[in-house]
Protein backbone atom coordinates (compact mmCIF):
# COMPACT_ATOMS: atom_id res chain seq x y z
CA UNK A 1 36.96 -16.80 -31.93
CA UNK A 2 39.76 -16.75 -29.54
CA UNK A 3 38.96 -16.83 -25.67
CA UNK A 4 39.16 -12.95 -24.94
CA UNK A 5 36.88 -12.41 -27.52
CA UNK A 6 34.61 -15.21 -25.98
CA UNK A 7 34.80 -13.57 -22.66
CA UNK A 8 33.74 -9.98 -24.12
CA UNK A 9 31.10 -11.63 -25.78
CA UNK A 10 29.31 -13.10 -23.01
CA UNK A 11 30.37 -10.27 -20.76
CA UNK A 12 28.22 -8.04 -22.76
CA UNK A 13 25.39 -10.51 -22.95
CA UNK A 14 24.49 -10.49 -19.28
CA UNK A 15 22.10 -8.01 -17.88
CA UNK A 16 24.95 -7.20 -15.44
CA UNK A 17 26.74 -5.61 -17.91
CA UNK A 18 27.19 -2.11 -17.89
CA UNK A 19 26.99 -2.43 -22.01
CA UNK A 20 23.83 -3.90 -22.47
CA UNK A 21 22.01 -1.80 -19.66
CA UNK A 22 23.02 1.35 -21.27
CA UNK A 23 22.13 0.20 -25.05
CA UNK A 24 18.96 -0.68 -22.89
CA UNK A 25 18.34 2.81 -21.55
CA UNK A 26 19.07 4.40 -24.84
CA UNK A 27 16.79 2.14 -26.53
CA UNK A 28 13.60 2.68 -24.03
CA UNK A 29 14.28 6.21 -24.03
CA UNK A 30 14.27 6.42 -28.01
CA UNK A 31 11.28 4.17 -27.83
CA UNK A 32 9.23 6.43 -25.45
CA UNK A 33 10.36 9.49 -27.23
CA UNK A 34 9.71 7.72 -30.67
CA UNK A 35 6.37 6.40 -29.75
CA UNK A 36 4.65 9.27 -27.93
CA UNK A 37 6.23 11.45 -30.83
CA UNK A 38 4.58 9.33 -33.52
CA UNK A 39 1.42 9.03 -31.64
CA UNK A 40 0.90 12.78 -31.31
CA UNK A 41 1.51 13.50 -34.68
CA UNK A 42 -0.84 10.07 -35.85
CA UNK A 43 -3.56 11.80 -33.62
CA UNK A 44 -3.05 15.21 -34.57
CA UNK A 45 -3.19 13.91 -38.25
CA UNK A 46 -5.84 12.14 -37.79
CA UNK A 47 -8.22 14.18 -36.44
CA UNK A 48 -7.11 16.67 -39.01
CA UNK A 49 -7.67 14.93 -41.71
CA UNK A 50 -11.37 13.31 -40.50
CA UNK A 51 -12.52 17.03 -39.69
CA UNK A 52 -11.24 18.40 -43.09
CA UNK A 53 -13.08 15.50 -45.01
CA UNK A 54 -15.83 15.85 -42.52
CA UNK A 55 -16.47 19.57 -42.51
CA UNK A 56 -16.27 19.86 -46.88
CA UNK A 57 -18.90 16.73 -46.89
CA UNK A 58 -21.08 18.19 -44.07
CA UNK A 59 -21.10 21.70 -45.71
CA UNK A 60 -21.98 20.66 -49.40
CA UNK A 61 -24.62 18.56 -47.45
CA UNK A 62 -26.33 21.47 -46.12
CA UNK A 63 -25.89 23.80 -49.35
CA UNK A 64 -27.78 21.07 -51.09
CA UNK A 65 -29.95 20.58 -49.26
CA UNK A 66 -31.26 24.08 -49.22
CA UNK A 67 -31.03 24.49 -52.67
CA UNK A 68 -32.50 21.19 -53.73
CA UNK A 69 -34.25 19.32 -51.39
CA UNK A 70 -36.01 22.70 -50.48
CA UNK A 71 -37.18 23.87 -53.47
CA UNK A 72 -39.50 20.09 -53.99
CA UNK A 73 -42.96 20.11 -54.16
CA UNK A 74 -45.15 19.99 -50.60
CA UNK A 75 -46.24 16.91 -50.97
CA UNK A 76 -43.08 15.33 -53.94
CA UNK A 77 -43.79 12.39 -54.87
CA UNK A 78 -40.90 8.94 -55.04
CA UNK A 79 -39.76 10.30 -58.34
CA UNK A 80 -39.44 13.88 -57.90
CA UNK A 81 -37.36 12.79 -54.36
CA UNK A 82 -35.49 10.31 -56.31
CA UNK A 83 -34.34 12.74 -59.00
CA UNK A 84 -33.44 15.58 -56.23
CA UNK A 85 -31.15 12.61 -54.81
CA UNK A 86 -29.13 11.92 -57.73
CA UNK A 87 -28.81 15.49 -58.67
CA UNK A 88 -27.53 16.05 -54.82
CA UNK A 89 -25.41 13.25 -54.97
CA UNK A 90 -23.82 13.70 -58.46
CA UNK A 91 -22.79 17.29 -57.54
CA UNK A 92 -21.12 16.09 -54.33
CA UNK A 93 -17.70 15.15 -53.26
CA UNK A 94 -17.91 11.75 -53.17
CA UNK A 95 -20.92 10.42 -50.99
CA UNK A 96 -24.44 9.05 -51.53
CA UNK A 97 -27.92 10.68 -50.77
CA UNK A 98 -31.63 9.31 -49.30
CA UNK A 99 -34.17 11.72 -49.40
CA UNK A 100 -37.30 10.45 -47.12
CA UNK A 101 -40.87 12.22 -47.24
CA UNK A 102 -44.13 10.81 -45.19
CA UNK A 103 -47.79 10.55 -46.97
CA UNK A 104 -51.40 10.69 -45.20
CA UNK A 105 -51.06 7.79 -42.69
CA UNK A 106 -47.30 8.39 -41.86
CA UNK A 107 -46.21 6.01 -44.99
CA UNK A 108 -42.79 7.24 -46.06
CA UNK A 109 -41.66 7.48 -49.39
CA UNK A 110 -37.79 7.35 -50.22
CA UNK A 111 -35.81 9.02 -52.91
CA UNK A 112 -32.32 7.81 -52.83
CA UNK A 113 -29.16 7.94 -55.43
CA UNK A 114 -27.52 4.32 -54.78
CA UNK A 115 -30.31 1.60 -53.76
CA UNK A 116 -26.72 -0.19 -53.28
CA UNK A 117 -24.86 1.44 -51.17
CA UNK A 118 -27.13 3.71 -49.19
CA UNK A 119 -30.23 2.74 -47.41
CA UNK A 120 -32.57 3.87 -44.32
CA UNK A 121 -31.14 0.81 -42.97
CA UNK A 122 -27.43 1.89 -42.95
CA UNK A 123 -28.91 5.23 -40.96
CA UNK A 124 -28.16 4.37 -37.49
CA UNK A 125 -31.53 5.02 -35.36
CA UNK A 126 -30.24 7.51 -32.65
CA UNK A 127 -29.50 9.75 -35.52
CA UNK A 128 -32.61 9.53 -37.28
CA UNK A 129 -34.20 9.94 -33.78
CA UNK A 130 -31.65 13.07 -33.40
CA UNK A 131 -32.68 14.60 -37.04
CA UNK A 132 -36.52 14.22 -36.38
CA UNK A 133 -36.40 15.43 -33.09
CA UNK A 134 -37.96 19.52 -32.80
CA UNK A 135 -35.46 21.47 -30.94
CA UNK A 136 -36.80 23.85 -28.62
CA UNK A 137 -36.50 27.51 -29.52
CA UNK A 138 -34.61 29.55 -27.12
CA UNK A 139 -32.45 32.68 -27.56
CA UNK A 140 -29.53 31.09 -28.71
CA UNK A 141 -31.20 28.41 -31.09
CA UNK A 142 -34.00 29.89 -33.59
CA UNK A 143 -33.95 26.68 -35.77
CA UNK A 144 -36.38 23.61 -35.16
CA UNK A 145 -34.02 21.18 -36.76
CA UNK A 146 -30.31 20.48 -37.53
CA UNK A 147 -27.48 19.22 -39.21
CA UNK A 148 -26.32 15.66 -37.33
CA UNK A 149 -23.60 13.47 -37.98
CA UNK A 150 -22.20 10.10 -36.92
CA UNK A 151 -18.82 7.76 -37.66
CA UNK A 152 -20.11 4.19 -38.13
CA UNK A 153 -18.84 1.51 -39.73
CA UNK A 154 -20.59 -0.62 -42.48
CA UNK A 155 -19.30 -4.00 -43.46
CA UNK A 156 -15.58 -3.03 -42.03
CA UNK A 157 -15.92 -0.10 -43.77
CA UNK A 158 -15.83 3.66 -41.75
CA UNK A 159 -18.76 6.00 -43.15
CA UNK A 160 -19.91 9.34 -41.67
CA UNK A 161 -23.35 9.51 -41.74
CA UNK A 162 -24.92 12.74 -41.45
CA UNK A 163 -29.25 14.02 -41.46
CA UNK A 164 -31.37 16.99 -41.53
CA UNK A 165 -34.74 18.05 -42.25
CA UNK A 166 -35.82 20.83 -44.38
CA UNK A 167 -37.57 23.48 -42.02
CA UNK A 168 -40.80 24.63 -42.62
CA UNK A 169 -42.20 21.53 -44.27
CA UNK A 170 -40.21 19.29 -46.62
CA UNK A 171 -38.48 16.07 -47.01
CA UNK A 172 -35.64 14.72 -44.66
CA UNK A 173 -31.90 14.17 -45.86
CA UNK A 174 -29.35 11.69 -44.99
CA UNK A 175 -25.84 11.24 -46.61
CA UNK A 176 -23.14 8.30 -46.57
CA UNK A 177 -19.84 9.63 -47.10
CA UNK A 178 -17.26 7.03 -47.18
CA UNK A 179 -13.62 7.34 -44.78
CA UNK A 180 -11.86 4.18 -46.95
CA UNK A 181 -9.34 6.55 -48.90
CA UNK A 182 -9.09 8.48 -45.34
CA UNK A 183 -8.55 5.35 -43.28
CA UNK A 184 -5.32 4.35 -45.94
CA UNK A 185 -3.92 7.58 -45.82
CA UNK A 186 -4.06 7.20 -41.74
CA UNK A 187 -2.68 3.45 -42.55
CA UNK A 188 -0.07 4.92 -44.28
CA UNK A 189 0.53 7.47 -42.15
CA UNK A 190 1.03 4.93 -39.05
CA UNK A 191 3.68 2.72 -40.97
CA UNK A 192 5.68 5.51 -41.53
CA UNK A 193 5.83 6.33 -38.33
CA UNK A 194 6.05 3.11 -37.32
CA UNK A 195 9.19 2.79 -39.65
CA UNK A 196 10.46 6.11 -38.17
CA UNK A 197 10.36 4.86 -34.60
CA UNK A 198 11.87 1.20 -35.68
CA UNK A 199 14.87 3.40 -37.77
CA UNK A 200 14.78 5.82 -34.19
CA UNK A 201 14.91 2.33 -31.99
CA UNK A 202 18.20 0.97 -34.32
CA UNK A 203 19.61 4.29 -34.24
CA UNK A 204 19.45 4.80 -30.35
CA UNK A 205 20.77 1.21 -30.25
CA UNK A 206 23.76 1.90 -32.70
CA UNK A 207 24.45 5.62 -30.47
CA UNK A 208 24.52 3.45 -27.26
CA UNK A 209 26.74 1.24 -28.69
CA UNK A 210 29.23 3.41 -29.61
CA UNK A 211 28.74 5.20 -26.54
CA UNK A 212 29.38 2.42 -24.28
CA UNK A 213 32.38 1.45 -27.11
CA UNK A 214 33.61 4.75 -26.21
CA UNK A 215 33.15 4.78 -22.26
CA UNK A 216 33.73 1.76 -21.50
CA UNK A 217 37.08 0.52 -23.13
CA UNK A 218 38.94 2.44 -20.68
CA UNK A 219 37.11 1.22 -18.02
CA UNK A 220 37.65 -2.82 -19.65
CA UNK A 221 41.25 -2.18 -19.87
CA UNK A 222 41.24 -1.37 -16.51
CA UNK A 223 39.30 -4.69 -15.65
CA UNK A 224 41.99 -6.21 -17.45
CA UNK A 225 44.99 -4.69 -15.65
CA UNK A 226 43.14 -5.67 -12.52
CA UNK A 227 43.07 -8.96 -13.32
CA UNK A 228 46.74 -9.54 -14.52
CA UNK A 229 47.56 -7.44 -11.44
CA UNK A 230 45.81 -9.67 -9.44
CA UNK A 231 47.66 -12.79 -11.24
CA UNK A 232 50.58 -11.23 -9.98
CA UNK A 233 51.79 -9.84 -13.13
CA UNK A 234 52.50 -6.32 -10.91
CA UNK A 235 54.37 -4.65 -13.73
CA UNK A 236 50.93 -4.35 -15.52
CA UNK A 237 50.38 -0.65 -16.21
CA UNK A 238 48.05 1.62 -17.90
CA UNK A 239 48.64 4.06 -20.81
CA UNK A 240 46.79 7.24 -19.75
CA UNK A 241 45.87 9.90 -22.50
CA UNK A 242 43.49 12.60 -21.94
CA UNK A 243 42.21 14.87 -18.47
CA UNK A 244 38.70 13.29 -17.79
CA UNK A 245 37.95 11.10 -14.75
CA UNK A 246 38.74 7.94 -16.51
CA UNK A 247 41.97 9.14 -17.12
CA UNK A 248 42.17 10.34 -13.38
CA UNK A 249 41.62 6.85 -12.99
CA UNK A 250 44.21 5.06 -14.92
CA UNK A 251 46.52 7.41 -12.96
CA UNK A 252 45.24 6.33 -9.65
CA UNK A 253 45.26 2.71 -10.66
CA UNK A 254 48.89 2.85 -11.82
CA UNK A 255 50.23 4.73 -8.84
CA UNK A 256 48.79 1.97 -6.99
CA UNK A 257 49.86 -0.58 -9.13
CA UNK A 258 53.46 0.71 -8.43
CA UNK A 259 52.97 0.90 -4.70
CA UNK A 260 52.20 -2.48 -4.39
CA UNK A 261 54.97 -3.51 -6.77
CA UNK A 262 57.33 -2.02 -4.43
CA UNK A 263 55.62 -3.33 -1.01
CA UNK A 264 55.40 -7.33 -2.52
CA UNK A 265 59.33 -6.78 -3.89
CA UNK A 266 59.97 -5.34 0.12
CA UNK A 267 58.12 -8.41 1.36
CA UNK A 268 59.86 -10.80 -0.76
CA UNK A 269 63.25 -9.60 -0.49
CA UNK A 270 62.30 -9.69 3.27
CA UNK A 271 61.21 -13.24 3.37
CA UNK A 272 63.91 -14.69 1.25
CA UNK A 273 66.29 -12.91 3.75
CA UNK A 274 64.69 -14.78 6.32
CA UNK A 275 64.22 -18.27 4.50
CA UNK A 276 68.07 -17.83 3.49
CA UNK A 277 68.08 -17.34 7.21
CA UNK A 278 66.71 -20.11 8.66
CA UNK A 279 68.09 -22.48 6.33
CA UNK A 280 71.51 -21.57 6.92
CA UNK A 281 71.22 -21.31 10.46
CA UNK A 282 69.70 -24.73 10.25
CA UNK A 283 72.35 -25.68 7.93
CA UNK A 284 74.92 -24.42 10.49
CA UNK A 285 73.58 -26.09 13.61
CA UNK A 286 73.54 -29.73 11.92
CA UNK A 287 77.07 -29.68 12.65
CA UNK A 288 77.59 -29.04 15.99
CA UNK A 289 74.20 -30.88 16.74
CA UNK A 290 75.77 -33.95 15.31
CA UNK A 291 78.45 -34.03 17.65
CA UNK A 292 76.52 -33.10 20.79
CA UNK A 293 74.31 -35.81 19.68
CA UNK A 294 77.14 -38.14 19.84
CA UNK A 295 78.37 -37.27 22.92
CA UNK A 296 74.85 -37.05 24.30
CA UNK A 297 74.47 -40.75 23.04
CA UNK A 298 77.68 -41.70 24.54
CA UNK A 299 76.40 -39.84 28.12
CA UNK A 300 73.11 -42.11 27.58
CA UNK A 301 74.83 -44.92 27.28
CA UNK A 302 76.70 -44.54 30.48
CA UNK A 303 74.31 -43.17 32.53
CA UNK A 304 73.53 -45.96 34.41
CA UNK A 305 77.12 -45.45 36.05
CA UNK A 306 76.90 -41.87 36.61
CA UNK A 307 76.32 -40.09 40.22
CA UNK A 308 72.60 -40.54 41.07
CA UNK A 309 72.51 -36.68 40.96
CA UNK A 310 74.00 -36.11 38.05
CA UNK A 311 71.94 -39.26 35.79
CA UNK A 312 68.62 -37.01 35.51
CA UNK A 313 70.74 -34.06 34.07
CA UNK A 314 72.21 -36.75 31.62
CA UNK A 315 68.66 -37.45 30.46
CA UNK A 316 67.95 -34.32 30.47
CA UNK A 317 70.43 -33.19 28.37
CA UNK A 318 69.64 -36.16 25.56
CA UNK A 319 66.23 -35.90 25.30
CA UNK A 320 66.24 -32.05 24.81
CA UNK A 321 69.46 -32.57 21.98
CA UNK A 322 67.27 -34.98 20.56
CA UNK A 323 64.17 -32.56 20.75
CA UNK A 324 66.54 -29.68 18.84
CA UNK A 325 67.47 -32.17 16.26
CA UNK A 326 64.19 -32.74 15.53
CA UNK A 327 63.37 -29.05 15.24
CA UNK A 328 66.35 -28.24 12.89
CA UNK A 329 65.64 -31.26 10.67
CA UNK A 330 61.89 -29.44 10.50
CA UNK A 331 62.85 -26.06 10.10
CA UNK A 332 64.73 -27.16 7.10
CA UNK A 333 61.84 -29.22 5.76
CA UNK A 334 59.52 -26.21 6.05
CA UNK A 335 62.44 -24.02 4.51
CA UNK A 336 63.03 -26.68 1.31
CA UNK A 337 58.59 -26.37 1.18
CA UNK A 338 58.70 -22.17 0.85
CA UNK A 339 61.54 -22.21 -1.54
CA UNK A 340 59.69 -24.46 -3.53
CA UNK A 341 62.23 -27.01 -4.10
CA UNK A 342 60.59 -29.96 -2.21
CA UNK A 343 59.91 -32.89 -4.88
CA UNK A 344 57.79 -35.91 -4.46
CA UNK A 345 59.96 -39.44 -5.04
CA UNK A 346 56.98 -41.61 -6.10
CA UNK A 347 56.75 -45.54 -5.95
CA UNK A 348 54.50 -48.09 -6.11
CA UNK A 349 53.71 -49.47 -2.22
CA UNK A 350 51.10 -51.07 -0.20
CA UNK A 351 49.37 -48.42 2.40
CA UNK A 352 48.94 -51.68 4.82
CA UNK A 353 52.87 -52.17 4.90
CA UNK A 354 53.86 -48.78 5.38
CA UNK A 355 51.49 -47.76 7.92
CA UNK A 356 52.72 -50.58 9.82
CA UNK A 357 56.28 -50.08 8.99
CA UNK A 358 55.61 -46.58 10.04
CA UNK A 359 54.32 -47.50 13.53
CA UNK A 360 56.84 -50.46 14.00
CA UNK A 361 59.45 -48.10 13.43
CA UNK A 362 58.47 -45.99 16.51
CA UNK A 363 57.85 -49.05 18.73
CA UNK A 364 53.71 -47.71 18.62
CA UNK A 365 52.33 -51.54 17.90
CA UNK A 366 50.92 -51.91 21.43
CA UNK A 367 49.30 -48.10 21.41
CA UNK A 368 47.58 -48.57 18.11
CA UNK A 369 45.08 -50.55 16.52
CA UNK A 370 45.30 -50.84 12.90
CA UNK A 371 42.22 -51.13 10.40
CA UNK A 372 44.07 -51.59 7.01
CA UNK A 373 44.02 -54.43 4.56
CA UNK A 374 46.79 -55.72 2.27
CA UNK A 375 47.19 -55.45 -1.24
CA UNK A 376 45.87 -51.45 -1.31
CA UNK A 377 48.72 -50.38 -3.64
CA UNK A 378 49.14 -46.39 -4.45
CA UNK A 379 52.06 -44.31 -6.07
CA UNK A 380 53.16 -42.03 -3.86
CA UNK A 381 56.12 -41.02 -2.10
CA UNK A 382 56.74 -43.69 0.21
CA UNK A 383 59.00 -41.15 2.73
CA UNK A 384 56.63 -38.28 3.03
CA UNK A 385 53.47 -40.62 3.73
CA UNK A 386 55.99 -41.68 6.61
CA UNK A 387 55.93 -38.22 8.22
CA UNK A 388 52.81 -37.39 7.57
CA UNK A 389 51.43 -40.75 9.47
CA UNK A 390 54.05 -40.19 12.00
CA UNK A 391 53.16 -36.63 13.04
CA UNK A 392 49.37 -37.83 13.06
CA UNK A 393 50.04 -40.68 15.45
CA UNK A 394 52.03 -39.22 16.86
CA UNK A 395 50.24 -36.30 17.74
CA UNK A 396 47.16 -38.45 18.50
CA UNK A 397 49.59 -40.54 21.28
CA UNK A 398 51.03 -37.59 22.70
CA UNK A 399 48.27 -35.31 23.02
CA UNK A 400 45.12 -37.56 22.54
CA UNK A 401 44.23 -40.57 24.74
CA UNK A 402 44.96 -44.18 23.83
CA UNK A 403 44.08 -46.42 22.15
CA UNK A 404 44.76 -44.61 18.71
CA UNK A 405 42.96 -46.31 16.18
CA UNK A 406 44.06 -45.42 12.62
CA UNK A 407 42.20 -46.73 9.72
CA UNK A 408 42.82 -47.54 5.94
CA UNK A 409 40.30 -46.84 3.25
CA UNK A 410 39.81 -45.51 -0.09
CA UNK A 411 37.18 -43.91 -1.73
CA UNK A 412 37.12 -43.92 -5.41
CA UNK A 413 40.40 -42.44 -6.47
CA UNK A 414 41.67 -41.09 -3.34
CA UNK A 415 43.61 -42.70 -0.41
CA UNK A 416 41.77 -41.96 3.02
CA UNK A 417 43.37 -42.34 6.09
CA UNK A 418 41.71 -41.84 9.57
CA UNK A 419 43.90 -41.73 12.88
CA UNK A 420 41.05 -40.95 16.02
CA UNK A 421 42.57 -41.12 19.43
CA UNK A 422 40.27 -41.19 22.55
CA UNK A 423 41.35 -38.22 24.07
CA UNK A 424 39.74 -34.75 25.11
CA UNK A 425 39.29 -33.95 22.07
CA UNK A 426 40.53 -30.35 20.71
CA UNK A 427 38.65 -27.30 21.87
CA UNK A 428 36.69 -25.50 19.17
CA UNK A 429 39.05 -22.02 19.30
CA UNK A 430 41.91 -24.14 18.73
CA UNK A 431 40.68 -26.16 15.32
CA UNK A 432 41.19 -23.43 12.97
CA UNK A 433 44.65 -23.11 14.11
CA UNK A 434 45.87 -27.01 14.64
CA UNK A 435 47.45 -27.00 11.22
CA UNK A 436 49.56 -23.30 12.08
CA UNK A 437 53.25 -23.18 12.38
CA UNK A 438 54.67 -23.36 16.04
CA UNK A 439 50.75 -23.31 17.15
CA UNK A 440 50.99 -25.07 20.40
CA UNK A 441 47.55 -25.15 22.13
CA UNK A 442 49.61 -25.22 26.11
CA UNK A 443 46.32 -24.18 27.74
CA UNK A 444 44.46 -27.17 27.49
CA UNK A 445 47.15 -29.39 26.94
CA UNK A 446 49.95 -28.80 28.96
CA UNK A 447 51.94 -32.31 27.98
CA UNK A 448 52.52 -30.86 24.46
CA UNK A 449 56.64 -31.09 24.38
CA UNK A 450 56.49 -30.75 20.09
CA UNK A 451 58.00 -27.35 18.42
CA UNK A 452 54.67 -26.84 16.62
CA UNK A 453 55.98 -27.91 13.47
CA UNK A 454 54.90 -31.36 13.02
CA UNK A 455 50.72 -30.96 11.77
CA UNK A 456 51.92 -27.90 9.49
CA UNK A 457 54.91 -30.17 7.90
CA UNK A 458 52.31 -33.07 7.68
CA UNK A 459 49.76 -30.81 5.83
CA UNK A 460 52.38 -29.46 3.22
CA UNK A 461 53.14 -32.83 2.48
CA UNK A 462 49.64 -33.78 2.23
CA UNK A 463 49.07 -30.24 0.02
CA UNK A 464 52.42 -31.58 -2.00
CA UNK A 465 50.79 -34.99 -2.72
CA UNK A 466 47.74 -33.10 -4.22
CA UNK A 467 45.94 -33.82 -0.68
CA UNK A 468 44.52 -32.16 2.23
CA UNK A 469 44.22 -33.22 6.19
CA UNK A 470 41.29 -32.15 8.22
CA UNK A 471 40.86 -32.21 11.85
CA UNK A 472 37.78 -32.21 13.88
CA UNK A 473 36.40 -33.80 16.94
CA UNK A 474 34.26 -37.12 17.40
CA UNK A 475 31.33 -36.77 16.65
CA UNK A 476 30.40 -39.48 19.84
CA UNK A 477 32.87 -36.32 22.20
CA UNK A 478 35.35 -39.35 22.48
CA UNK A 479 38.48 -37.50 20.95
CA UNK A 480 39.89 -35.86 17.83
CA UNK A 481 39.62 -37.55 14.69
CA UNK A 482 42.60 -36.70 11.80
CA UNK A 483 41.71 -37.25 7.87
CA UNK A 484 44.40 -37.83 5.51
CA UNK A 485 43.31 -37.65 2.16
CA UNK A 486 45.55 -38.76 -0.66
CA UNK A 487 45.53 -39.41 -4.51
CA UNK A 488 45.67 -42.76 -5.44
CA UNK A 489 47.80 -41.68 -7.67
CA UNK A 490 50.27 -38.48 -7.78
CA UNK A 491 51.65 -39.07 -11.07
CA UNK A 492 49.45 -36.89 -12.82
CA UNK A 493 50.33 -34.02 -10.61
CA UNK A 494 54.22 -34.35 -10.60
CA UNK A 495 54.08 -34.81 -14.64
CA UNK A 496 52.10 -31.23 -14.68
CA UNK A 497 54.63 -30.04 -12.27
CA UNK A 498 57.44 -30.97 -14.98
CA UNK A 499 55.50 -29.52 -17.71
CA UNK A 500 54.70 -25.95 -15.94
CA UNK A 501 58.54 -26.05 -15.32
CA UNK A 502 59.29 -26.63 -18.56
CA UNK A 503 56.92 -23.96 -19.72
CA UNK A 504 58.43 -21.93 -17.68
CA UNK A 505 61.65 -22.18 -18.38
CA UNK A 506 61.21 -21.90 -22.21
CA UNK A 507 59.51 -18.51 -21.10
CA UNK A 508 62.60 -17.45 -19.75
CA UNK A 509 64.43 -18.49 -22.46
CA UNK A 510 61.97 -16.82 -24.94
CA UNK A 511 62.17 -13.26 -22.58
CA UNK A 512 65.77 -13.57 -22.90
């Protein structure tokens, strides 16, 4: 399975997406619909078939007993009743018959087709106390006694039980008619309609799945020119077909998508015009900045000798050549880092030596204390750690308060560096911006003489390494504390660097 197809796949797993919550919908709608659909017609069934059953047993019941039970002796004796039982029960549909009759003393005598199945016993006794009970005559009731019946269940199994009493003198009649076949029709009857709303429930499933298929493609190959668009592939497009509002869409996203084509290939052409420009100007000025450097030397040199008047111009004048020098040798480092052609030069060296080296170099051994033991050894590039520490220190001597303190750690495979001064500190509107280009923070710290240049050129160098620097005050409010931290080894990074190169270029090669 290849990684799109992963991506879809677990895409339309979560309950986020827009797939799975409309197969949802369409699924709990056909479920409702299914259900109280196949519960109506299970209850209208039901009760249809119970009162068909019921009425046909309940009417032979009565015709029966009229003609039969009626038409017994007075006072019939347990032979006469059991005989009009069978009879009654042989010419019924299906149920069994008791026949009960009382003697001098209230002794009842029982006449019944199936000592089995059907005794007073399985008569529940609110319904005998229902059948015996004399009815009151009023205008709308001129009988004594009536018909009664009763769903019970015997054993697990449904019956409907049903008593009267002969009017006028005579024998009282129950029947047992059994619901079994009833009760598997109904069984059978629910798990079709349970299959129905399972078939309804895969069917509303299959419907929203195609649905959403249908919907949402467009939609996920819009997703998908967003994201290549926002890779920076800009010549991503969409092919539109159709009027509806996802076309409308498309339409919208591609005019868009050409907009910004045009604005990023403005932008561009506008900062390469002004890298080109600053690099040849920089280019251009190392010239004559190499001879006014000369002279300005030569001027130092003699200065000493000079008019009194004229020997602070003659400083003047060399430290602020010196000051330009050092901003055209930046501008060009910052140019080589946004053309992307600035490459790392790695070695094998001991931190200890070179942050000593570093600060010997400068004449900074009596401003800062160093916390760094020998024999650290790292692979990096030995000239870009040097102007990294130097803008750091130097930064912290400049703008910070001595003594400078820098110390020399590492922490599993990284390189950590800390330079704390015991300055002011930095205010907490100017953090965020330390690390800007030509950010110079004059307001509360008018002795800044830099170009602005130096943190941003140490962080790209840091960022070029595979590191990062962070500023932020002493915890203790004694000064700014600067944290270099550093691979222990950049190897790794410069041999991807190679390889996405090389990638690249066979790309190229490929496109052409």
């Amino acid at each position: 399975m290849t990684a799109a197809a992963k991506r879809s796949l677990l895409a339309g797993l979560r309950w986020t997406s827009l797939r799975l919550r409309l197969v949802v919908v369409f699924a709990l709608v056909a479920l409702t619909a299914a259900v109280s659909a196949s519960g109506i017609a299970y209850w209208l069934n039901r009760e249809a078939v119970l009162t068909r059953t019921q009425d046909a047993a309940l009417g032979d019941f009565r015709q029966e007993m009229q003609n039969r039970a009626a038409s017994l002796p007075l006072h019939p004796t347990k032979d006469d009743l059991q005989n009009a039982a069978v009879q009654m029960a042989s010419s019924s549909p299906g149920y069994s018959v008791l026949l009960v009759d009382k003697r001098d003393g209230d002794k009842p005598i029982v006449g019944n087709s199936n000592l089995d199945t059907f005794t007073l016993d399985n008569v529940p006794l609110s319904l005998q106390q229902q059948v015996n009970r004399r009815q009151p005559s009023e205008a709308g009731n001129t009988y004594p006694y009536h018909l009664f019946w009763q769903r019970t269940s015997i054993r697990g199994t449904p019956y409907l039980v049903a008593g009267t009493r002969i009017i006028g003198g005579g024998p009282t009649g129950y029947m047992l008619k059994s619901l079994d076949q009833e009760r598997q029709d109904l069984n059978s009857l629910a798990w079709s309609l349970g299959i129905a709303t399972g078939l309804a429930l895969v069917g509303s499933a299959l419907l929203a799945q195609a649905a959403a298929t249908t919907v949402l493609r467009p939609v996920q190959r819009l997703g998908d020119a967003a994201r290549k668009l926002g890779e920076g592939k800009l010549d991503t497009r969409l092919v539109v077909s159709g009027t509806d509002e996802l076309a409308d869409l498309s339409r919208t996203f591609n005019r868009a998508a050409i907009s910004l084509e045009k604005k990023v290939a403005d932008m561009s052409a506008r900062e390469e015009s002004s890298r080109r420009f600053v690099a040849d100007m920089s280019h251009e000025l190392r010239t004559p900045l190499t001879a006014i450097t000369a002279v300005a030397e030569v001027l130092e040199d003699e200065a000493d000798s000079l008019d009194p008047m004229i020997a602070p111009a003659v400083h003047l004048v060399v430290s602020e050549t010196r000051r330009l020098n050092d901003l055209v040798e930046n501008l060009m480092e910052v140019t080589r880092f946004d053309a992307g052609t600035a490459r790392l030069v790695l070695d094998t060296v001991d931190v200890a030596d070179q942050v000593t080296a570093c600060i010997d170099a400068r004449a900074w051994l009596d401003a800062v204390d160093l916390d760094a033991e020998r024999g650290m050894m790292v692979r990096l590039d030995p000239r870009r750690l040097d102007v990294i520490l130097a803008n750091l220190i130097g930064n912290a001597l400049k703008h910070g308060g001595s003594p400078v303190r820098v110390a020399v750690r590492t922490d599993g495979d990284e390189l950590v560096i800390e330079v704390r001064d015991h300055g002011p500190g930095i205010p907490e509107d100017v953090l965020p911006h330390v690390f800007d280009r030509f950010y110079k923070a004059s307001a509360s710290r008018p002795r800044s003489e830099g170009s602005g240049l130096g943190l941003s050129i140490a962080m790209e160098n840091a960022h070029i390494h595979g590191g990062d620097i962070t500023a932020a005050n002493s915890p203790d409010g004694d000064g700014a504390v600067f944290v270099l931290r550093l691979p222990r080894d950049a190897e790794d990074l410069t041999r991807t660097a190679r390889d996405q190169g090389a990638e690249a270029r066979d790309e190229e090669g490929d496109a052409t």
